[in-house]
PDB file of N, CA and C in Angstrom:
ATOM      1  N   UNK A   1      12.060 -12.631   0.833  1.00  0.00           N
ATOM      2  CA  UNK A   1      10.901 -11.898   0.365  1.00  0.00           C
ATOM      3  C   UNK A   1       9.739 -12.193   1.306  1.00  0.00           C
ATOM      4  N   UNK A   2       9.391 -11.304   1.526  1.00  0.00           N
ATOM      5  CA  UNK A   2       8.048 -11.203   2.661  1.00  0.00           C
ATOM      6  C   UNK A   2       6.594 -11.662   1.576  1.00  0.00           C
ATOM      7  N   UNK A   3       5.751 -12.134   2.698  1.00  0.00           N
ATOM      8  CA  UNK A   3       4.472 -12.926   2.054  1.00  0.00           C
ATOM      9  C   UNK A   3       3.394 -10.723   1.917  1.00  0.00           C
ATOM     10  N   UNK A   4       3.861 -10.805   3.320  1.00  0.00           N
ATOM     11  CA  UNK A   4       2.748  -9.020   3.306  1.00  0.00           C
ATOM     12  C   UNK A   4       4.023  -8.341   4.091  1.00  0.00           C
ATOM     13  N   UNK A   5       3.912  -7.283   3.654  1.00  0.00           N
ATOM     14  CA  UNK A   5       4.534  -5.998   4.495  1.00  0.00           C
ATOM     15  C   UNK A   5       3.609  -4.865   4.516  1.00  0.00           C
ATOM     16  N   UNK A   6       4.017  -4.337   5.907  1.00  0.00           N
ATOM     17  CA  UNK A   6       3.139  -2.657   6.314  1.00  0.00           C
ATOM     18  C   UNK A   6       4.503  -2.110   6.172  1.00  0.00           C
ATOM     19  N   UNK A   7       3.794  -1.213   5.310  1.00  0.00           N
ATOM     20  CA  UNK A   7       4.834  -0.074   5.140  1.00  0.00           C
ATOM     21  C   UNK A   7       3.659   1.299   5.126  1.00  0.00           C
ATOM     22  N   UNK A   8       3.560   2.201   6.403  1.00  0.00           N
ATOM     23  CA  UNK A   8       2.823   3.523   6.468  1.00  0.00           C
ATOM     24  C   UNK A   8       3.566   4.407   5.775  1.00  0.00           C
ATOM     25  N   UNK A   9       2.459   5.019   4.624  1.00  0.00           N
ATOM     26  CA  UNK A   9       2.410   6.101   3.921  1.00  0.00           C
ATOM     27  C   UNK A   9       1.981   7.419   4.667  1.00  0.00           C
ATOM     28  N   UNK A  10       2.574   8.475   4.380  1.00  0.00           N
ATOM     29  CA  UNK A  10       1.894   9.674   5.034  1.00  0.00           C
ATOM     30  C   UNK A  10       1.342  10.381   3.641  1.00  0.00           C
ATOM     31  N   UNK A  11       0.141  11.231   3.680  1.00  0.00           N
ATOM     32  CA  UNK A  11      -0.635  11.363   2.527  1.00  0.00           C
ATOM     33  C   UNK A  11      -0.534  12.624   2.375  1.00  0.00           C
ATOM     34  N   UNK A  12       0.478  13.498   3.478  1.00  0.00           N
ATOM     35  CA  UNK A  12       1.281  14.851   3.480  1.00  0.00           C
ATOM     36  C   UNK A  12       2.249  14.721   3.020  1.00  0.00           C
ATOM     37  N   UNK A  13       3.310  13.621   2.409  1.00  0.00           N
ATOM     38  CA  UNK A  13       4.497  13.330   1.710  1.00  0.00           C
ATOM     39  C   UNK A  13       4.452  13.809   0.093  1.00  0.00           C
ATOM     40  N   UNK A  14       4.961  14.631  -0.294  1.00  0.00           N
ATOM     41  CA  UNK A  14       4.952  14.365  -2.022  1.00  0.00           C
ATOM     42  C   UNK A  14       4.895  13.809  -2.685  1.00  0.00           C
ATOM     43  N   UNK A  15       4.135  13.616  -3.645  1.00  0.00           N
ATOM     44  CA  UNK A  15       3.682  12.412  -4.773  1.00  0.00           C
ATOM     45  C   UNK A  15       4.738  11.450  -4.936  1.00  0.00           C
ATOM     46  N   UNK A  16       6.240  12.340  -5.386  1.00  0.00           N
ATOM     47  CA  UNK A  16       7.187  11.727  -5.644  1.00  0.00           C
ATOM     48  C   UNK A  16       7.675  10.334  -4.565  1.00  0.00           C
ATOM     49  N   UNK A  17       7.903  11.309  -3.324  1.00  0.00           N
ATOM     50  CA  UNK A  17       8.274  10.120  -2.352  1.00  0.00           C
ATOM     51  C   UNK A  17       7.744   8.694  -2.233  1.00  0.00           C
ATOM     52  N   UNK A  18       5.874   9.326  -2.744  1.00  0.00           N
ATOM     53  CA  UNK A  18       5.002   8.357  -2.299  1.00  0.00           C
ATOM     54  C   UNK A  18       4.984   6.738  -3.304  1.00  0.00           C
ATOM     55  N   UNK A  19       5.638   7.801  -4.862  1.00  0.00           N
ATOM     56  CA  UNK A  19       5.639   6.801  -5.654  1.00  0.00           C
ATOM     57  C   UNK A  19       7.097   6.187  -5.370  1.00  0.00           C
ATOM     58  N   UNK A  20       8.173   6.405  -5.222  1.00  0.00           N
ATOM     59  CA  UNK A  20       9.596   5.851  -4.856  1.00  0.00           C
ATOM     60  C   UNK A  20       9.376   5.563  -3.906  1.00  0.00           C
ATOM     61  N   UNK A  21       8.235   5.598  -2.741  1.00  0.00           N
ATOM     62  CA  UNK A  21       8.410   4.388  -1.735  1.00  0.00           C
ATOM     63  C   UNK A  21       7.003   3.119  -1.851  1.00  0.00           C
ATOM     64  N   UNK A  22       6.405   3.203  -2.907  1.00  0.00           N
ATOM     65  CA  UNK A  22       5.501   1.883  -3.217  1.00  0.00           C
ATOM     66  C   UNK A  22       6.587   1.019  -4.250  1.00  0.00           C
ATOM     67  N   UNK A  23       7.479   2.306  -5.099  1.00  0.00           N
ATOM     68  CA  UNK A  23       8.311   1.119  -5.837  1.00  0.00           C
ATOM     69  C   UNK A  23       9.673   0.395  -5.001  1.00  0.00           C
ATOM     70  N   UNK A  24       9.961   0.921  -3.962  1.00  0.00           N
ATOM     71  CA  UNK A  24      10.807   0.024  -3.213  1.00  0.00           C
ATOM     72  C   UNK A  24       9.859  -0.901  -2.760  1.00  0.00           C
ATOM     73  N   UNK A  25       9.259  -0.872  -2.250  1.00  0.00           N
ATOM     74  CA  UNK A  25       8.566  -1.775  -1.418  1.00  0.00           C
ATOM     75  C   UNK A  25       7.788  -2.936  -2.442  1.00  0.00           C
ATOM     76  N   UNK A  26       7.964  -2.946  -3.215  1.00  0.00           N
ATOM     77  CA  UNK A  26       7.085  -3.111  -4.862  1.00  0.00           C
ATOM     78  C   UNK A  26       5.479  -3.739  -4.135  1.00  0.00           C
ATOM     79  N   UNK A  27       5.040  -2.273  -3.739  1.00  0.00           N
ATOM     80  CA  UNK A  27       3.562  -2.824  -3.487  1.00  0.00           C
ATOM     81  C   UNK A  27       3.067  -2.892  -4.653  1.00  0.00           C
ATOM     82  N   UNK A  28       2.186  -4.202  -4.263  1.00  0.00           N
ATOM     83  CA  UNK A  28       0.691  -4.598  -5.461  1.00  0.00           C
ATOM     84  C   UNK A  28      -0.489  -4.277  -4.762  1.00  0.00           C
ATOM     85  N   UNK A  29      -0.880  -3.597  -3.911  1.00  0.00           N
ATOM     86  CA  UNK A  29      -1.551  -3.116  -3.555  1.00  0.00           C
ATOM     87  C   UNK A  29      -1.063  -2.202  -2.215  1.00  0.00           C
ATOM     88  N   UNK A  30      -2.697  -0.937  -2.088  1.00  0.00           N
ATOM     89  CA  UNK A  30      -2.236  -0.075  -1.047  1.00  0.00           C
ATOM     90  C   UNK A  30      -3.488   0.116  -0.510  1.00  0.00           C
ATOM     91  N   UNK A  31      -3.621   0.414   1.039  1.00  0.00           N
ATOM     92  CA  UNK A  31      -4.932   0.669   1.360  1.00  0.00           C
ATOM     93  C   UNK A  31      -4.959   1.813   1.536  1.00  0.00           C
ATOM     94  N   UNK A  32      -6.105   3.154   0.857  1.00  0.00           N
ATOM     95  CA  UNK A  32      -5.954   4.153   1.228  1.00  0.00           C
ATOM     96  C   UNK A  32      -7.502   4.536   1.952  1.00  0.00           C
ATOM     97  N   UNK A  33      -6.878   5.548   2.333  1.00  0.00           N
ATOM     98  CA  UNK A  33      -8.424   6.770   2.372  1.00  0.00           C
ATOM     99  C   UNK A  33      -9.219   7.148   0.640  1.00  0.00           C
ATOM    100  N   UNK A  34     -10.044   7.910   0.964  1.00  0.00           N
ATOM    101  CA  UNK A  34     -10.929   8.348  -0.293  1.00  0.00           C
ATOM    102  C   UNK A  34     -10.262   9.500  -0.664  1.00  0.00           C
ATOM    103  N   UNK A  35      -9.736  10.197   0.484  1.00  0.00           N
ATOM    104  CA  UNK A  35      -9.351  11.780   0.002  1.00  0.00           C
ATOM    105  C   UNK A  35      -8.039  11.528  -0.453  1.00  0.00           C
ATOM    106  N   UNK A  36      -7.106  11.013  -0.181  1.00  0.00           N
ATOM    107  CA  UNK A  36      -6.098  10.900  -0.644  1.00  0.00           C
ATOM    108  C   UNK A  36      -5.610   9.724  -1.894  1.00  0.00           C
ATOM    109  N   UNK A  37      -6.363   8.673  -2.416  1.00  0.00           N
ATOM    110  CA  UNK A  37      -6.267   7.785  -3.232  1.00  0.00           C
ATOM    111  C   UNK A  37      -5.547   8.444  -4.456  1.00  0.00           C
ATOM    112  N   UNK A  38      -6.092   9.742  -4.879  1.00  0.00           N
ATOM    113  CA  UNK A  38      -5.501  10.162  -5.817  1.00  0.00           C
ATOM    114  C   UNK A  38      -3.638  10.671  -6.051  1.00  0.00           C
ATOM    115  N   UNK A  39      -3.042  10.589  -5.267  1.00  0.00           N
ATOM    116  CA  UNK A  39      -1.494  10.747  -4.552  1.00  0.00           C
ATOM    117  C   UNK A  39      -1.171   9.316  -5.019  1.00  0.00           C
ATOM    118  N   UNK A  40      -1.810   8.642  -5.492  1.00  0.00           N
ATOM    119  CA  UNK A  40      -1.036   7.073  -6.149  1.00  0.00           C
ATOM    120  C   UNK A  40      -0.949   7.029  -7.570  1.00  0.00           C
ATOM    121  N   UNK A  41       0.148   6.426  -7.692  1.00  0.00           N
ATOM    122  CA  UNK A  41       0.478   6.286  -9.219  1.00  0.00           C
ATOM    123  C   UNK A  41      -0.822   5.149  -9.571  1.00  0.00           C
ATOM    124  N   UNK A  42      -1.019   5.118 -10.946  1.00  0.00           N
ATOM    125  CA  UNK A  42      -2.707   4.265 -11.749  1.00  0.00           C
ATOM    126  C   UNK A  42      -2.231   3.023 -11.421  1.00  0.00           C
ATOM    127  N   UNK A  43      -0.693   2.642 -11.507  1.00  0.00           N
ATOM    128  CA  UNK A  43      -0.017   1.640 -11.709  1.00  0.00           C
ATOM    129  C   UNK A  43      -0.339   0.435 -10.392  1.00  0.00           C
ATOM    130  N   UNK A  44      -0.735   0.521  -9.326  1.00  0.00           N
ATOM    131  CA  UNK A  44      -0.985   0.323  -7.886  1.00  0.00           C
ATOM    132  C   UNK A  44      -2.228  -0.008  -7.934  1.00  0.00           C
ATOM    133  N   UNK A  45      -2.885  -0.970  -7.509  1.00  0.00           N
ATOM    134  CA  UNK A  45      -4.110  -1.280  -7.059  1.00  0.00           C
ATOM    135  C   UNK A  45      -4.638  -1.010  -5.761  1.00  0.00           C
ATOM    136  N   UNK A  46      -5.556   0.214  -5.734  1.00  0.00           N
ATOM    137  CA  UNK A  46      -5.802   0.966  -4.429  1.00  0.00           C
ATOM    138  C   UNK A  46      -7.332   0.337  -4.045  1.00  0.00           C
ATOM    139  N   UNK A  47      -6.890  -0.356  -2.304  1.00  0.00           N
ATOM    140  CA  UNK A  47      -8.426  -0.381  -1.891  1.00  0.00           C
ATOM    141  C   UNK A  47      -8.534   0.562  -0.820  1.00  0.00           C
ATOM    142  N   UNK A  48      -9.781   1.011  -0.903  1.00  0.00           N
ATOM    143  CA  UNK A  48     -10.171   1.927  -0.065  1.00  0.00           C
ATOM    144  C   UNK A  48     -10.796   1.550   0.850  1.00  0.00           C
ATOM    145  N   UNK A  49     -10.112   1.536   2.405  1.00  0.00           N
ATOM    146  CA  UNK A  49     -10.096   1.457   3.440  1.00  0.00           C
ATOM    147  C   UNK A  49     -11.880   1.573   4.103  1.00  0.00           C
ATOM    148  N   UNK A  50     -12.140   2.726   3.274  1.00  0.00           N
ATOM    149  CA  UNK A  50     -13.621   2.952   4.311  1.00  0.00           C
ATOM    150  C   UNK A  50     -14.389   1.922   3.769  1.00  0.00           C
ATOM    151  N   UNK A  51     -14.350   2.140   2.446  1.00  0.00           N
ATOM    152  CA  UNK A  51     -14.915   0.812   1.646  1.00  0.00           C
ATOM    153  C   UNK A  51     -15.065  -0.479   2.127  1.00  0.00           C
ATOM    154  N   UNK A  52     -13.887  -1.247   2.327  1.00  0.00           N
ATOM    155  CA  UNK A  52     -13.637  -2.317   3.096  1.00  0.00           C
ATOM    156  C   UNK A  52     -14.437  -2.574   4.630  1.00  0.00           C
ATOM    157  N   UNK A  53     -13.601  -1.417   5.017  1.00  0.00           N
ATOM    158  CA  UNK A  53     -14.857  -1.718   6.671  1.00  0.00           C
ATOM    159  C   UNK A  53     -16.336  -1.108   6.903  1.00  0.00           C
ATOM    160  N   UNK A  54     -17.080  -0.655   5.946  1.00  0.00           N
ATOM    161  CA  UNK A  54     -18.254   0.000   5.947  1.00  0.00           C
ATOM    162  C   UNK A  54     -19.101  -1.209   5.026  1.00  0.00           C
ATOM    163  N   UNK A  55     -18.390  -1.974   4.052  1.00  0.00           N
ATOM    164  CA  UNK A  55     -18.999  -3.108   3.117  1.00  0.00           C
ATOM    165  C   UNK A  55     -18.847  -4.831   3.921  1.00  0.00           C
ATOM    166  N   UNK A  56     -20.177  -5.120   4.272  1.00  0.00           N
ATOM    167  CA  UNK A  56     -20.204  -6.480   4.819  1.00  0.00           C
ATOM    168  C   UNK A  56     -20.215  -7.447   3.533  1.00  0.00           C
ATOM    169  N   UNK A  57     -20.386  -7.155   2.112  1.00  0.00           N
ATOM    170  CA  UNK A  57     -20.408  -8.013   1.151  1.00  0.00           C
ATOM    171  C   UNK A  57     -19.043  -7.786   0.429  1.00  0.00           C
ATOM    172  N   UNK A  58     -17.719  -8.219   0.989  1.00  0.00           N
ATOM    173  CA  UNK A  58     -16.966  -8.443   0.452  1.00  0.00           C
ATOM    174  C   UNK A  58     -16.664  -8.655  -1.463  1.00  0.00           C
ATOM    175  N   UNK A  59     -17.559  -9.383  -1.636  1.00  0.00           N
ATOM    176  CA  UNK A  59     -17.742  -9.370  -3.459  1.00  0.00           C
ATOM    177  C   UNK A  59     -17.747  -7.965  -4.291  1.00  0.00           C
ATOM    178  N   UNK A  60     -18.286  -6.787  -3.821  1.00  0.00           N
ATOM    179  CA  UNK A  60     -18.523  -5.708  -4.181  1.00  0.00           C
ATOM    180  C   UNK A  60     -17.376  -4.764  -4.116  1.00  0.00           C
ATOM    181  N   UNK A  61     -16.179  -5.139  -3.405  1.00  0.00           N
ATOM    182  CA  UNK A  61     -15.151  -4.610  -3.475  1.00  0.00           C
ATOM    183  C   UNK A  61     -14.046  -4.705  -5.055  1.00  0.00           C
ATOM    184  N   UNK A  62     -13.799  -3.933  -5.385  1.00  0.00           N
ATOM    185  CA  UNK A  62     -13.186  -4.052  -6.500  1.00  0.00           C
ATOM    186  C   UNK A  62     -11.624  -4.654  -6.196  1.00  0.00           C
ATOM    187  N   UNK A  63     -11.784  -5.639  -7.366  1.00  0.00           N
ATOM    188  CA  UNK A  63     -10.116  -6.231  -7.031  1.00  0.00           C
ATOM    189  C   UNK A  63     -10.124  -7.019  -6.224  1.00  0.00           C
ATOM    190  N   UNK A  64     -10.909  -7.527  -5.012  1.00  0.00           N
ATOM    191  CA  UNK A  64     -10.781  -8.255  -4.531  1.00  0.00           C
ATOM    192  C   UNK A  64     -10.827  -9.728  -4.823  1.00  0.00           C
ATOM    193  N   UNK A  65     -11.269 -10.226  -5.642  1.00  0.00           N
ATOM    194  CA  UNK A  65     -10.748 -11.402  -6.152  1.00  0.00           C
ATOM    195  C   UNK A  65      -9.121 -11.849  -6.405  1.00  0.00           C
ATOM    196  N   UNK A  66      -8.568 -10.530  -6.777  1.00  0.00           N
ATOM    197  CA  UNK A  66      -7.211 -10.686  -7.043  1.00  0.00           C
ATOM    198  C   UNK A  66      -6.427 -10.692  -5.438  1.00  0.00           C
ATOM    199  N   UNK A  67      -7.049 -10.613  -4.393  1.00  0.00           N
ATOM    200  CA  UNK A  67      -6.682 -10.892  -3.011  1.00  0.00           C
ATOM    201  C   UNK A  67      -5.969 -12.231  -3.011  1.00  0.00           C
ATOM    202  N   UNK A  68      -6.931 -13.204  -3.198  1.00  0.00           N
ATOM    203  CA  UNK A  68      -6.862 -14.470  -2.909  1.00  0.00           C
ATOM    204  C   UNK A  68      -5.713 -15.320  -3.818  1.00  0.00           C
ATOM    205  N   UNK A  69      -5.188 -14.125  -4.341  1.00  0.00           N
ATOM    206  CA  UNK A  69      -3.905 -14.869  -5.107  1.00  0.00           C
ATOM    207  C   UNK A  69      -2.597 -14.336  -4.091  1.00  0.00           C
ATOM    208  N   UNK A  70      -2.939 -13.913  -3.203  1.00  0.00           N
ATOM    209  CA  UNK A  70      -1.551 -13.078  -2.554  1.00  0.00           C
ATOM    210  C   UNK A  70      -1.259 -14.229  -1.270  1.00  0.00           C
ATOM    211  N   UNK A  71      -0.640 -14.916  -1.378  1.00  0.00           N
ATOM    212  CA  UNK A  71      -0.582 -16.038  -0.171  1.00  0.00           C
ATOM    213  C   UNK A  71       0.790 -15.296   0.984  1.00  0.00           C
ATOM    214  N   UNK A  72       0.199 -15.100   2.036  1.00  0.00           N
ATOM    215  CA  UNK A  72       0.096 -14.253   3.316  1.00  0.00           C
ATOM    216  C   UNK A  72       0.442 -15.810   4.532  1.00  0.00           C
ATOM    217  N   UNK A  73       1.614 -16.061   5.029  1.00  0.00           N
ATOM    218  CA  UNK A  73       1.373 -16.895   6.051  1.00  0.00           C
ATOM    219  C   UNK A  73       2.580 -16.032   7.169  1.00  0.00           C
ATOM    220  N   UNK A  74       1.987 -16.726   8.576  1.00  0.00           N
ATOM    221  CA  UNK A  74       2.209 -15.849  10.054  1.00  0.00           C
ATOM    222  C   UNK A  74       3.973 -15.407   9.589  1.00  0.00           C
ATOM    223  N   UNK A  75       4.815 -16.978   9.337  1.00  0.00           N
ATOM    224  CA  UNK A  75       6.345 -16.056   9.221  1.00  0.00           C
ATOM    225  C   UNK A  75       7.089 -15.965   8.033  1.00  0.00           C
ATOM    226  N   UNK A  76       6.097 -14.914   6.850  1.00  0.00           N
ATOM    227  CA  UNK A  76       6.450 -14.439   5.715  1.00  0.00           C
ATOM    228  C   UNK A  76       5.750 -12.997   6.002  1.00  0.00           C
ATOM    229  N   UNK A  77       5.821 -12.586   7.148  1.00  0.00           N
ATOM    230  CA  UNK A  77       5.085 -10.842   7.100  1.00  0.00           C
ATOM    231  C   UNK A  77       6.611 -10.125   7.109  1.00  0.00           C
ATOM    232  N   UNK A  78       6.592  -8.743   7.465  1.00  0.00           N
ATOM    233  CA  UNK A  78       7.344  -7.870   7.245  1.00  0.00           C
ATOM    234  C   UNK A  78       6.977  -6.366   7.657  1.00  0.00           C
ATOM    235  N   UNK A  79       7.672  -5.437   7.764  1.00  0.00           N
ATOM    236  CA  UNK A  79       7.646  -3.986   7.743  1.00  0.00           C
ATOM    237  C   UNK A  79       8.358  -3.507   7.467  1.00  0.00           C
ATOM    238  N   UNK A  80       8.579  -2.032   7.072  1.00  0.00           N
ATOM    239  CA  UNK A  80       9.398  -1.657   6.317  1.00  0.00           C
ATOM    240  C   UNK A  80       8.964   0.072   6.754  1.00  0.00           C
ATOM    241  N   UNK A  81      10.045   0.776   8.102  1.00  0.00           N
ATOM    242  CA  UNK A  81      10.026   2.108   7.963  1.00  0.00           C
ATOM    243  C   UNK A  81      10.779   2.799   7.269  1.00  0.00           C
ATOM    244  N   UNK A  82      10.633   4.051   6.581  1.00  0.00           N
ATOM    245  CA  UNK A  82      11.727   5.022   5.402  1.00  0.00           C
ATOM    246  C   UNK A  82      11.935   6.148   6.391  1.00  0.00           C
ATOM    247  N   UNK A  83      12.848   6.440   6.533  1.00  0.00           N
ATOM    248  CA  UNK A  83      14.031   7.896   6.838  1.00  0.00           C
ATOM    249  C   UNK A  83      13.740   8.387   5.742  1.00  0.00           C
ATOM    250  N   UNK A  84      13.695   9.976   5.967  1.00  0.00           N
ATOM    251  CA  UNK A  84      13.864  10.728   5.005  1.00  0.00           C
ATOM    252  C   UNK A  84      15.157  10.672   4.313  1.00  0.00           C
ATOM    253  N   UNK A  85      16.303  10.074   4.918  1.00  0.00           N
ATOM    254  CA  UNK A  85      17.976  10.301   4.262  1.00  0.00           C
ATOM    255  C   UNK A  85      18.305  11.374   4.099  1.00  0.00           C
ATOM    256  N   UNK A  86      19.452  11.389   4.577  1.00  0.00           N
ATOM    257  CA  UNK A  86      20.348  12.395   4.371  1.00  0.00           C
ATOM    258  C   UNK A  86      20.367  13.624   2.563  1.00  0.00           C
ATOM    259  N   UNK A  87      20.341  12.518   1.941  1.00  0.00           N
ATOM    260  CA  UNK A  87      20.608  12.662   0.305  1.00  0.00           C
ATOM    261  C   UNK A  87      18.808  13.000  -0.372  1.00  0.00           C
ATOM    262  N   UNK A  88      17.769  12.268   1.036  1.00  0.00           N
ATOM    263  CA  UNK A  88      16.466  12.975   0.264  1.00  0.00           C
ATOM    264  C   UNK A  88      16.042  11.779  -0.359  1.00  0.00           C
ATOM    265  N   UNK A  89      16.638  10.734  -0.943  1.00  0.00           N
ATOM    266  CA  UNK A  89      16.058   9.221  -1.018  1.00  0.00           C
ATOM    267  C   UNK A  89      15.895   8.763  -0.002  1.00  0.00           C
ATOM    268  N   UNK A  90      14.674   8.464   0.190  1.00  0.00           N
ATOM    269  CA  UNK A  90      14.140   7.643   1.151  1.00  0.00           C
ATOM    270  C   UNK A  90      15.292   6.359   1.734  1.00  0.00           C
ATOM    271  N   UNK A  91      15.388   5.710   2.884  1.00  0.00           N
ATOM    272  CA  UNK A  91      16.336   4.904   3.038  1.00  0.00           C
ATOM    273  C   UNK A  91      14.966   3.561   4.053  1.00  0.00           C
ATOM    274  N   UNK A  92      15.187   2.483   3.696  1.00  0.00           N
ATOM    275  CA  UNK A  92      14.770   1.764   4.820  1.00  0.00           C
ATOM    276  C   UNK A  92      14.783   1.614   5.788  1.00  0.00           C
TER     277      UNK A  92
END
């Protein structure tokens, strides 16, 4: 089990895909854009990207407290690209 994984979302993918590939990946969080945040299931804790790099007061970010519970070290990272598959389920 990986500490973080990147796994890129495309925000032109169908809802469906988008939610069957945060639940493989079992993200607890996702970083999005503003325009597209809504393409996530409620279930997902979404930070928003512009948010993050436009805000120098970190505190004001929502959820971010719950960051500091996610312990992240150099060889527990990961990635994770999806194939469309043959069958249309996403494949790793």
């Amino acid at each position: 089990m990986a500490g973080g994984v990147y796994c890129p979302l495309s925000p032109r993918d169908p809802q469906h895909r988008l939610h069957v590939l945060t639940q493989q990946t079992q993200s607890r969080f996702v970083l999005v854009h503003d325009l597209t945040k809504t393409r996530l299931d409620d279930g997902i804790i979404l930070l928003d990207i512009a948010s993050i790099l436009t805000n120098i007061e970190m505190d004001s970010i929502t959820h971010v407290d719950r960051l500091s519970n996610v312990a992240v070290v150099p060889d527990s990272m990961g990635y994770i690209i999806f194939t469309s598959g043959s069958t249309g389920t996403p494949k790793p």
